[in-house]
Protein backbone atom coordinates (compact mmCIF):
# COMPACT_ATOMS: atom_id res chain seq x y z
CA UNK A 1 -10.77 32.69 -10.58
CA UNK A 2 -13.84 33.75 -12.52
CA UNK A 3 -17.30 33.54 -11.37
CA UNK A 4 -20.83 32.79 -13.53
CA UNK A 5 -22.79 36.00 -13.61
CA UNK A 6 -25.75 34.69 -11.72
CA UNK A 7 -26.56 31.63 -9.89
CA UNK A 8 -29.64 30.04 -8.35
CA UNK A 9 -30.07 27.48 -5.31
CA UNK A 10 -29.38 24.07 -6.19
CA UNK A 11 -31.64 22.41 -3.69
CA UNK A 12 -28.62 20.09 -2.44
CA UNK A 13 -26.74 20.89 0.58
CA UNK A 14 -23.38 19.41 -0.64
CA UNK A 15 -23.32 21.62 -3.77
CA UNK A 16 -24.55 25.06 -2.75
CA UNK A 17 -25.40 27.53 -5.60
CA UNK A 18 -25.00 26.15 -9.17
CA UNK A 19 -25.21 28.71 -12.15
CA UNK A 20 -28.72 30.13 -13.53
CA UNK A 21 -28.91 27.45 -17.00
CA UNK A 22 -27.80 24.74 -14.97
CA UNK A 23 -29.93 21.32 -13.99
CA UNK A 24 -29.45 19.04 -11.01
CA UNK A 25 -30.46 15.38 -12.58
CA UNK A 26 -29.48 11.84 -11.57
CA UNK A 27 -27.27 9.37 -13.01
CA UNK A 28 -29.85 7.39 -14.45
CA UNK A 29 -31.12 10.31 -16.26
CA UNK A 30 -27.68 10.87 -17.80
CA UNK A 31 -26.17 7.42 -18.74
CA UNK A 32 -27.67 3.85 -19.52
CA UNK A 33 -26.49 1.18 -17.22
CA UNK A 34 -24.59 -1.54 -19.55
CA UNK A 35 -23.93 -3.64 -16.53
CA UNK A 36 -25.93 -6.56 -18.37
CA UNK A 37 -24.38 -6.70 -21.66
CA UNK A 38 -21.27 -7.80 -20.26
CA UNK A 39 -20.87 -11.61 -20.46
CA UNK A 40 -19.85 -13.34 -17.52
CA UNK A 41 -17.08 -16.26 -17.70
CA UNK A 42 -15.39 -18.87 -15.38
CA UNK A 43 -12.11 -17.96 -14.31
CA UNK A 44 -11.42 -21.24 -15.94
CA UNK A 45 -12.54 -19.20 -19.17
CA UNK A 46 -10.95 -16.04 -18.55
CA UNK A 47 -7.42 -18.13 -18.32
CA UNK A 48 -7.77 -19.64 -21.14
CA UNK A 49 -8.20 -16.35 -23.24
CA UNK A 50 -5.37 -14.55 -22.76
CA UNK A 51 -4.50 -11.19 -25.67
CA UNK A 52 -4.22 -8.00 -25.98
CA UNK A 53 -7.40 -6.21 -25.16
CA UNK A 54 -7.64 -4.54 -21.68
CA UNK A 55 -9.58 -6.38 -18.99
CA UNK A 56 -10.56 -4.15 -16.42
CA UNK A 57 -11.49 -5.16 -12.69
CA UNK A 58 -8.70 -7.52 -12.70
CA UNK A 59 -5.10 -8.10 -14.17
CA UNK A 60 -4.05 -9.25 -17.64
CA UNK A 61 -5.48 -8.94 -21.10
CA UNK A 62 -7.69 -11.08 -22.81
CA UNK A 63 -8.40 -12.30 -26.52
CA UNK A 64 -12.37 -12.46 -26.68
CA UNK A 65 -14.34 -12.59 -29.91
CA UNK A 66 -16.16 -9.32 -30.48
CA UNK A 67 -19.29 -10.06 -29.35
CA UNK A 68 -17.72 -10.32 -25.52
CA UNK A 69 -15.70 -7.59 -26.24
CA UNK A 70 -17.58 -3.94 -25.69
CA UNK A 71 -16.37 -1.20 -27.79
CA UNK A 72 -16.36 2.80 -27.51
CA UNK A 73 -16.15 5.04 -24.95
CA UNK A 74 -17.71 3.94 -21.63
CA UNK A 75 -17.46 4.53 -18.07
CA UNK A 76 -16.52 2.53 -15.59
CA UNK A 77 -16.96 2.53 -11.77
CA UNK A 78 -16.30 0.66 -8.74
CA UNK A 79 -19.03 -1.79 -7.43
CA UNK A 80 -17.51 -3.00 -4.83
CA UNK A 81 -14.04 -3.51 -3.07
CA UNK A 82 -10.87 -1.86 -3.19
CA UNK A 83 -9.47 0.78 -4.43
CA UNK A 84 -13.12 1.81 -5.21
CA UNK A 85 -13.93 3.41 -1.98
CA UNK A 86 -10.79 4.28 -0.80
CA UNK A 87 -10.58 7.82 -0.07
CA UNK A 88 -8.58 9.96 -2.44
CA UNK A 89 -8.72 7.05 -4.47
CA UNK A 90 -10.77 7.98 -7.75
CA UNK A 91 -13.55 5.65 -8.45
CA UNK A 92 -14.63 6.79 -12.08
CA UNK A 93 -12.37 6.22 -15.16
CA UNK A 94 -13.67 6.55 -18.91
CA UNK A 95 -12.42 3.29 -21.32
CA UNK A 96 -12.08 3.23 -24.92
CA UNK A 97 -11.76 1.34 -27.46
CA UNK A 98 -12.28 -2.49 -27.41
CA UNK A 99 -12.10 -4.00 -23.78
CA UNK A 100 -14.08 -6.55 -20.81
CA UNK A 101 -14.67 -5.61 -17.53
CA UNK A 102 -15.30 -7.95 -14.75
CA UNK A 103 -18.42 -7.75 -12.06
CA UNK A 104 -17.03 -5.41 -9.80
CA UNK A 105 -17.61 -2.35 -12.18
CA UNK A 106 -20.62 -0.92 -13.25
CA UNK A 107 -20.67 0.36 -16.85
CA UNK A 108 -22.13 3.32 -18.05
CA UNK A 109 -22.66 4.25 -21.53
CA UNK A 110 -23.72 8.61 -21.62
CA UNK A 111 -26.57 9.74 -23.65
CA UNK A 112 -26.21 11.95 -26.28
CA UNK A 113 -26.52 15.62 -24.39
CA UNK A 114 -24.01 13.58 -21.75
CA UNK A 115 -20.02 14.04 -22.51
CA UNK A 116 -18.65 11.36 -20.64
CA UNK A 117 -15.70 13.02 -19.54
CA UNK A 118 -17.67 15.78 -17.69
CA UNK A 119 -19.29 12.24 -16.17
CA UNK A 120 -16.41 11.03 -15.24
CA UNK A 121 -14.91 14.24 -13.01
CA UNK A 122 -18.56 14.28 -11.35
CA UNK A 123 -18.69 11.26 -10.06
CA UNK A 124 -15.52 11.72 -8.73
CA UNK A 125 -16.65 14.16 -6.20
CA UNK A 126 -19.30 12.13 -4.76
CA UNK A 127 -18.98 11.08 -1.03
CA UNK A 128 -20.15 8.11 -1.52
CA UNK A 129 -20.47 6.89 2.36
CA UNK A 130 -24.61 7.33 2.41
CA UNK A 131 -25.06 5.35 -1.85
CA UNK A 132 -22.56 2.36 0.00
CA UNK A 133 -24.56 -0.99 1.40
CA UNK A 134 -22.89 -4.43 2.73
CA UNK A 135 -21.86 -5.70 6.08
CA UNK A 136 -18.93 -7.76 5.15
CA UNK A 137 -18.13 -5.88 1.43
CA UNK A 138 -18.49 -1.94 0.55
CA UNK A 139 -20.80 -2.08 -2.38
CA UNK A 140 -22.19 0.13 -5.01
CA UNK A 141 -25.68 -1.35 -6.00
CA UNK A 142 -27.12 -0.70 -9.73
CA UNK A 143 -30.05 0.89 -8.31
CA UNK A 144 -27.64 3.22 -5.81
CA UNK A 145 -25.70 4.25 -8.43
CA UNK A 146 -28.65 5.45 -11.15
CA UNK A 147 -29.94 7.64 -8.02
CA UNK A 148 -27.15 9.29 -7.36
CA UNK A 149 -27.04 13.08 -8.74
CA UNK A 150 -24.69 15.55 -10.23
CA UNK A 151 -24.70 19.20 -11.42
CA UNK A 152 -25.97 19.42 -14.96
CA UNK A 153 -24.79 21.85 -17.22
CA UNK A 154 -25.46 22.39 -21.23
CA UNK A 155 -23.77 19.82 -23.08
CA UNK A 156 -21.12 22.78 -24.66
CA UNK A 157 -20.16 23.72 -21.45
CA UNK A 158 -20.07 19.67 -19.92
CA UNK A 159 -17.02 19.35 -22.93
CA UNK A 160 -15.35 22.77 -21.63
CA UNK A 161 -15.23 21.39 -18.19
CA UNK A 162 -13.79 18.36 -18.95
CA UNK A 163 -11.31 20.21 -21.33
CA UNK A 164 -9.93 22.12 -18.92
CA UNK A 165 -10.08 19.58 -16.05
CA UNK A 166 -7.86 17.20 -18.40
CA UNK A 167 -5.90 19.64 -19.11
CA UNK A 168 -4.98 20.94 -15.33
CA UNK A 169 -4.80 17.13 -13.82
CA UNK A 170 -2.73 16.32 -16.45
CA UNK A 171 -0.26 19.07 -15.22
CA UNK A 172 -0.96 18.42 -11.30
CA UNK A 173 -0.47 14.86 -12.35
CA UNK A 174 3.08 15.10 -14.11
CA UNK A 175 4.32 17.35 -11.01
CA UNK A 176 3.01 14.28 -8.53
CA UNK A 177 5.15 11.52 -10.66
CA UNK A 178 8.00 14.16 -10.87
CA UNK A 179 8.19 14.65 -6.93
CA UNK A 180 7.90 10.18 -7.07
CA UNK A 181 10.47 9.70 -8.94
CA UNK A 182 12.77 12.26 -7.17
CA UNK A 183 11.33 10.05 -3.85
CA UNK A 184 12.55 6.99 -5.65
CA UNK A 185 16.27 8.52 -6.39
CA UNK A 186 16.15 9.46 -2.34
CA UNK A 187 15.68 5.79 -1.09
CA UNK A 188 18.05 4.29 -3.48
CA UNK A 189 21.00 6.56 -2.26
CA UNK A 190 19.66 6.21 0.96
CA UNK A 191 20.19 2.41 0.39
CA UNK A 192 23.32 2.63 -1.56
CA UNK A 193 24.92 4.38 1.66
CA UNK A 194 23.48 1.79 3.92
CA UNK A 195 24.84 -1.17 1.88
CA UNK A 196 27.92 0.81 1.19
CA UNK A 197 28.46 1.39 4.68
CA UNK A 198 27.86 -2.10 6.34
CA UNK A 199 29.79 -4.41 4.11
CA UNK A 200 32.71 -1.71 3.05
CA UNK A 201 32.76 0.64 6.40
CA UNK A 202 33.44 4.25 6.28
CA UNK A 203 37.24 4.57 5.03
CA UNK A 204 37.45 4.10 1.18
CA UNK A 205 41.60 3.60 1.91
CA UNK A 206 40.86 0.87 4.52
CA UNK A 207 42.42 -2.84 3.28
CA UNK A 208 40.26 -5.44 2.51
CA UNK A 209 40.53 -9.16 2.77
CA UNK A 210 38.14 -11.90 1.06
CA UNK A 211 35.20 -12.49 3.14
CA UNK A 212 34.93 -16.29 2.10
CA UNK A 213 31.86 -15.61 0.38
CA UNK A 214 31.13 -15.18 -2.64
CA UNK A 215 27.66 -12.90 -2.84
CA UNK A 216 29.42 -10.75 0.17
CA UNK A 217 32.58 -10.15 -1.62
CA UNK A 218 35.25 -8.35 0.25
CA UNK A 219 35.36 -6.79 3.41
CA UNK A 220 37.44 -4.61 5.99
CA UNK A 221 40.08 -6.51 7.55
CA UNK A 222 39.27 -6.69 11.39
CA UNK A 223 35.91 -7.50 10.45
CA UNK A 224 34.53 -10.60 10.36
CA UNK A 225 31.45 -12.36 8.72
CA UNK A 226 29.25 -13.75 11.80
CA UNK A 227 26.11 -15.82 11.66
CA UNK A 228 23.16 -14.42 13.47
CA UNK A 229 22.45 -16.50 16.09
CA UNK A 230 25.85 -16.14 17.35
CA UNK A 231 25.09 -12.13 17.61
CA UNK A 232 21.68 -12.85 19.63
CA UNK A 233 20.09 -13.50 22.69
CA UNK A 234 16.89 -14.25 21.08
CA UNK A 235 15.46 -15.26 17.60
CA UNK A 236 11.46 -15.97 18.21
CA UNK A 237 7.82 -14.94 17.15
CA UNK A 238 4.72 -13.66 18.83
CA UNK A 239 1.20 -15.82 18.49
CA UNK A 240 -2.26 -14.67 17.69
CA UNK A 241 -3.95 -13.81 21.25
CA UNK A 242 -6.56 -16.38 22.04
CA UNK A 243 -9.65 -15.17 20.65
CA UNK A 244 -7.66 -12.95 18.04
CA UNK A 245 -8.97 -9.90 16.42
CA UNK A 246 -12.63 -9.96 19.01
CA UNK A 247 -10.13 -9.50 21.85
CA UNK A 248 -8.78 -6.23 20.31
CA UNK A 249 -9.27 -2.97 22.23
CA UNK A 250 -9.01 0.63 21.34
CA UNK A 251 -6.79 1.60 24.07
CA UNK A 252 -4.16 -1.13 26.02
CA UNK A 253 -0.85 -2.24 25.12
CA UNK A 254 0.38 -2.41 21.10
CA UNK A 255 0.27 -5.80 19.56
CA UNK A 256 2.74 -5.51 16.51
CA UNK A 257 1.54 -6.90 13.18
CA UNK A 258 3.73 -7.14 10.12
CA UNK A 259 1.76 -3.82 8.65
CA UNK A 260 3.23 -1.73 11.89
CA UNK A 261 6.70 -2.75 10.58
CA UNK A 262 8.38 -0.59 8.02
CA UNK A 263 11.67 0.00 7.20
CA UNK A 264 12.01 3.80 8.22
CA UNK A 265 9.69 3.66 11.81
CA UNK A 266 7.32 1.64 13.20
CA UNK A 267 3.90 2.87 12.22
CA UNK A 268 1.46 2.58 14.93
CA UNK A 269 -1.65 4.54 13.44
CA UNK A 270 -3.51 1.59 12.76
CA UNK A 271 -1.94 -0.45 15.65
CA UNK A 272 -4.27 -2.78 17.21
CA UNK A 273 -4.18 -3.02 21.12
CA UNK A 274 -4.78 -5.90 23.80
CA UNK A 275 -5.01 -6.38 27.72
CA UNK A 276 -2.23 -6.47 29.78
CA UNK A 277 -3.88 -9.70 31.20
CA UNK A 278 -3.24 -11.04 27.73
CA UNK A 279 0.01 -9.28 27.16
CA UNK A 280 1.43 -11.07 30.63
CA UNK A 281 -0.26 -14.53 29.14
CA UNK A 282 2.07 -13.59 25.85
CA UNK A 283 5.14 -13.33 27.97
CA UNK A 284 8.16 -15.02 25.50
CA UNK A 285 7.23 -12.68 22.77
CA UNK A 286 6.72 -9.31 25.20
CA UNK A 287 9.62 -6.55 22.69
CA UNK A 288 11.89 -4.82 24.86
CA UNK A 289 13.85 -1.44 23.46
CA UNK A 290 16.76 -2.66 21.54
CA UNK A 291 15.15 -5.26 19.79
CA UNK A 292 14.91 -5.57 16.23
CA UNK A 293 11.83 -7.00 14.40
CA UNK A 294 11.22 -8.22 11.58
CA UNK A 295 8.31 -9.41 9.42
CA UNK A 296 8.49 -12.86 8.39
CA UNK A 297 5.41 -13.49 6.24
CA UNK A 298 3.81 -12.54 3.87
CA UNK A 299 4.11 -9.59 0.93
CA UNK A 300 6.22 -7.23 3.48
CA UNK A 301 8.79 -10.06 4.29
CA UNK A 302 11.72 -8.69 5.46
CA UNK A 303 10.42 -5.13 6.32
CA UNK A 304 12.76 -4.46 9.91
CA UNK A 305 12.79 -1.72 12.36
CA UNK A 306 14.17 -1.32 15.96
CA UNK A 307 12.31 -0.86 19.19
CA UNK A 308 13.12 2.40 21.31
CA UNK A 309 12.33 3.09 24.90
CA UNK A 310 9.40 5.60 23.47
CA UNK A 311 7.44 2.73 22.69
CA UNK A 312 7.05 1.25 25.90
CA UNK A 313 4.86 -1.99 26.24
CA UNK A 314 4.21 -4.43 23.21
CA UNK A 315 3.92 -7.42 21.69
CA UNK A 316 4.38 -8.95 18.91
CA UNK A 317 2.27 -11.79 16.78
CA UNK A 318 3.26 -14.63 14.94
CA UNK A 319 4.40 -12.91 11.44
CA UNK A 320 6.65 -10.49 13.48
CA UNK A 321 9.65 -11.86 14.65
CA UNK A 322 11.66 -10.57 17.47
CA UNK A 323 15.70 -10.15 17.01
CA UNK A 324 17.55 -9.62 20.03
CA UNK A 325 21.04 -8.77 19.77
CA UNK A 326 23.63 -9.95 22.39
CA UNK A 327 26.98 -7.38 23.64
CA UNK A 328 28.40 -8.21 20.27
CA UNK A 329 26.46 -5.95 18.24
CA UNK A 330 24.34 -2.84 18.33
CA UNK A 331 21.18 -2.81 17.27
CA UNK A 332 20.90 -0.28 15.10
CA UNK A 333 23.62 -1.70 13.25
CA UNK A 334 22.23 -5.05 12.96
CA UNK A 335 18.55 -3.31 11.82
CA UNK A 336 21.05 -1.58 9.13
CA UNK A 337 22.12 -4.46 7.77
CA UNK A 338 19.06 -6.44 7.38
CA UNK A 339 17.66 -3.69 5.93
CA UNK A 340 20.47 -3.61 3.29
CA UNK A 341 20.69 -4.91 0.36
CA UNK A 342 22.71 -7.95 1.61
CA UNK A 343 20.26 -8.72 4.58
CA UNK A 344 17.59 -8.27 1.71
CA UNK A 345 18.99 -10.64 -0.18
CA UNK A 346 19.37 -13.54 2.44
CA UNK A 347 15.55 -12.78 3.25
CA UNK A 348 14.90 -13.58 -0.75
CA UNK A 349 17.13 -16.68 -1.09
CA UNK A 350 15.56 -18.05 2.66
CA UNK A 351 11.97 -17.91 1.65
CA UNK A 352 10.06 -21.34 2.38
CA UNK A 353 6.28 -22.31 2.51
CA UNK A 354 4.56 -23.92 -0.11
CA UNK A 355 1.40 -21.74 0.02
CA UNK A 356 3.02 -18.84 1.59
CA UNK A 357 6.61 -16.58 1.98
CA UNK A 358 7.83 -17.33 5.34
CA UNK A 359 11.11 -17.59 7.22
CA UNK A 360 12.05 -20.06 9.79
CA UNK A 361 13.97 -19.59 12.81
CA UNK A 362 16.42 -21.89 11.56
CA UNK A 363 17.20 -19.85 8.45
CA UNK A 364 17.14 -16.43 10.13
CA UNK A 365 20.02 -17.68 12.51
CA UNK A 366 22.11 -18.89 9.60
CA UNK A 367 22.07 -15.45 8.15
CA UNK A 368 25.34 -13.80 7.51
CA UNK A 369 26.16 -10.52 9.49
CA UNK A 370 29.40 -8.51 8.49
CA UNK A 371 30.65 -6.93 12.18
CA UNK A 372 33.07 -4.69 12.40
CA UNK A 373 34.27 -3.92 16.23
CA UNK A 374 32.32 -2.15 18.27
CA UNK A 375 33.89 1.80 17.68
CA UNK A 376 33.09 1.06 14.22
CA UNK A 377 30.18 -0.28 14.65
CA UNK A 378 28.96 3.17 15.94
CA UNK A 379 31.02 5.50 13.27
CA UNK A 380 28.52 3.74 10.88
CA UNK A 381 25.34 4.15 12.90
CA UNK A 382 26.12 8.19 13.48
CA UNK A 383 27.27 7.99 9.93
CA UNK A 384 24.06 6.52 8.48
CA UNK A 385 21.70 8.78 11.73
CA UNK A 386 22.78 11.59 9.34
CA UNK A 387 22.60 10.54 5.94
CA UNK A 388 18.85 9.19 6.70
CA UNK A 389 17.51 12.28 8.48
CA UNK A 390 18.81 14.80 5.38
CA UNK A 391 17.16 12.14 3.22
CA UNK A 392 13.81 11.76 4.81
CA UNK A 393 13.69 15.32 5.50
CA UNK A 394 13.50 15.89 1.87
CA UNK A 395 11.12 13.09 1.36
CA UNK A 396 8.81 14.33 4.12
CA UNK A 397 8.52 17.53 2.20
CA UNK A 398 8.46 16.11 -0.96
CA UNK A 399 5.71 14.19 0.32
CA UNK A 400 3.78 17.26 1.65
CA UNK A 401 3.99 18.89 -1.52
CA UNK A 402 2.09 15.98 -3.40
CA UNK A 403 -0.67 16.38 -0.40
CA UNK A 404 -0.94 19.83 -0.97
CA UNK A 405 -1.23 19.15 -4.88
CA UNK A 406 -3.56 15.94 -4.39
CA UNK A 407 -5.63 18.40 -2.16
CA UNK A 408 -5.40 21.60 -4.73
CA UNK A 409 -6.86 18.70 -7.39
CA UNK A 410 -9.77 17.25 -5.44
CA UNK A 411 -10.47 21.17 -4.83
CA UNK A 412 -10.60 22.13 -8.76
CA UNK A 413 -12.50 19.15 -9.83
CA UNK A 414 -15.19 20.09 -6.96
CA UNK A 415 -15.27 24.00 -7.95
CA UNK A 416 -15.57 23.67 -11.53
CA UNK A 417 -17.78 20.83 -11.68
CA UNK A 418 -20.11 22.31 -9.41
CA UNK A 419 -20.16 26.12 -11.26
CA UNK A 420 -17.97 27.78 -8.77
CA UNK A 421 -15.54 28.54 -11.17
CA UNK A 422 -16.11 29.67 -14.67
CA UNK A 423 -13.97 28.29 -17.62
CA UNK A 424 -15.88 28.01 -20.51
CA UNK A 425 -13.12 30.83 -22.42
CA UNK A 426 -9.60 29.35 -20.59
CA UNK A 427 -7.85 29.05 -23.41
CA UNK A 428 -4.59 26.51 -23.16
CA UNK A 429 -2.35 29.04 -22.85
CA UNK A 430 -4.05 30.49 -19.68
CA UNK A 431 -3.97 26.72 -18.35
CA UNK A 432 -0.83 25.97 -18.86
CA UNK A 433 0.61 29.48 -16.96
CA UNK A 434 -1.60 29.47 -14.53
């Protein structure tokens, strides 16, 4: 990539060299803070205004008279909260056009020798870890934010930068959703086999005989539609340890929480751990391999996985629920069909709680499990073994492929917005075969 001719030391540590013509200046120098213009309103307010202007910081659209409404081309970023200061995430967007914006976005408005755009792929750079204050909240103060500094080059070259920068994103962007939507098409023939393969078996000549009900349809005859409970040894859920999350410990035995349970693995990188004096004080809800869990709260209801001998010690707490099949069935069949579209829909139509999703007991042992006999029962699971591990082999590498594109992007907004790379004469063409 091409270079600047000659460049000079920026004086910050984080940016190096910047070109000879450049200026190093801080936000404050750059934009006007609009923060008070904005009119604040009850929520009672805000519900009763409902339109179709964008209303950023939160979701919906509103219907304000114009004098609430601001108008242009602004920027907004995080003040505090998620997604603002999640990394990767980008905290800087430019609006336009009529819109309101809630209090957990500063709003900048760019001077004149300022193109907003170039403002925008700056800030988006920033590590913002030593401008963040709050003990209970990450937040972005007014007075943090106008402090905060950026390269500064002549306004020309601030609207070639952002020119090009919109113009390669855009392209990194559309080969991201591409390599999505291809991730999509994977899990819904991954969960077409499943479903497929649990109520229907592996034969497509094999007889089939009415189940005796109606949203399971037909099945193979010498299977037979069984209710949970008869198919288990155990349907129960773990408690919050005494104390809960002061008595958690960076090394000890897992304690299972609803966001370790996915559908594909149980993800333990942000597992939390307890003693095994508590674990032993936890003793009915102790997992042991073979046992299925399943989330029964909350926004992941229904997510399922198995337990396997690698996992070793664990527990579970009270939004995890612990499935323990009897000689009947195996488990990974069972964790196959509550993952399926039919155990899916049970966990839908089963839902209870006034103020919250949940599944009872009760209900869970009511659900109905299509079981085939036993040699069948592990056609399927080798069956389905091999159809999932072609499948998420792909999606692991199609999942690589958007890190090493998220990374290439964070890289190129960082070079050219700091001078290392040169584009004032890309043309489009050049952009778009590069």
């Amino acid at each position: 990539m091409k270079r600047y001719p000659n460049y000079k030391d920026s004086g910050i540590e984080w940016i190096g060299e910047i070109p000879e013509g450049w200026d190093y200046k801080q936000i404050k120098h750059v934009a006007e803070n609009h923060d008070s213009v904005r009119v604040p309103l009850s929520g009672e307010e805000r519900g009763q205004m409902q339109g179709s202007y964008p209303y950023y910081g939160a979701t919906g659209i509103i219907d304000y008279v114009d004098d609430y409404l601001f108008d242009g081309e602004y920027l907004l970023i995080g003040e505090d909260g998620a997604p603002f200061f999640i990394e990767n995430e980008n905290v800087a967007f430019v609006a336009k056009g009529k819109f309101w914006v809630n209090n957990h976005a500063h709003i900048l408005k760019s001077y004149n020798d300022t193109d907003t755009g170039y403002l925008m792929y700056s800030l988006n750079t920033i590590d913002y870890k030593e401008y963040i204050t709050g003990s209970t909240r990450d937040k972005l103060t007014q007075s943090d934010l106008s402090r905060i500094g950026i390269p500064f080059p002549p306004f020309p070259e601030q609207q070639s930068i952002a020119n090009y920068l919109e113009r390669k994103t855009h392209l990194i962007d559309t080969l991201i959703e591409k390599k999505q939507k291809l991730i999509g098409r994977l899990k819904e023939q991954r969960a077409a086999s499943i479903n497929q393969a649990v109520t229907k078996g592996l034969n497509p000549d094999v007889k089939l005989k009415d189940s005796g009900i109606e949203w399971l349809g037909e099945m193979p005859e010498g299977w037979k539609p069984v209710k949970l409970k008869f198919l288990t040894s155990k349907i129960g859920s773990g408690v919050t340890p005494r104390g809960g999350s002061e008595v958690y410990q960076e090394t000890g035995v897992p304690l299972l929480r609803s966001q370790n349970i996915y559908s594909d693995r149980l993800r333990l990188d942000e597992v939390a751990y307890i003693s095994q004096e508590i674990h032993d004080s936890m003793n009915s809800s102790k997992v042991q391999h073979n046992d299925v869990l399943l989330n029964i709260t909350g926004a992941s209801i229904g997510r399922c996985y198995y337990v396997t001998e690698e996992l070793g010690e664990a527990n579970v707490n009270q939004h995890v629920c612990i499935i323990r099949p009897n000689e009947r069935i195996k488990t990974i069949f069972l964790f196959n069909v509550l993952a399926s579209t039919i155990g899916q829909f049970q966990v839908l139509n089963s839902q209870n709680g006034t103020s919250r999703e949940g599944l009872n007991f009760e209900e869970l042992g009511n659900f109905i499990i299509p079981l085939p006999p036993k040699t069948e029962q592990i056609k399927v699971i080798e069956f389905l073994d091999r159809v999932s591990s072609k499948i998420f082999t792909s999606i692991d590498n199609l999942n690589n492929q958007m890190d090493h594109l998220q990374e290439y992007r964070t890289a190129l907004i960082s070079e050219v917005v700091t001078g290392k790379i040169d584009v004032r004469d890309y043309g489009i063409q050049e952009v778009l075969h590069s």
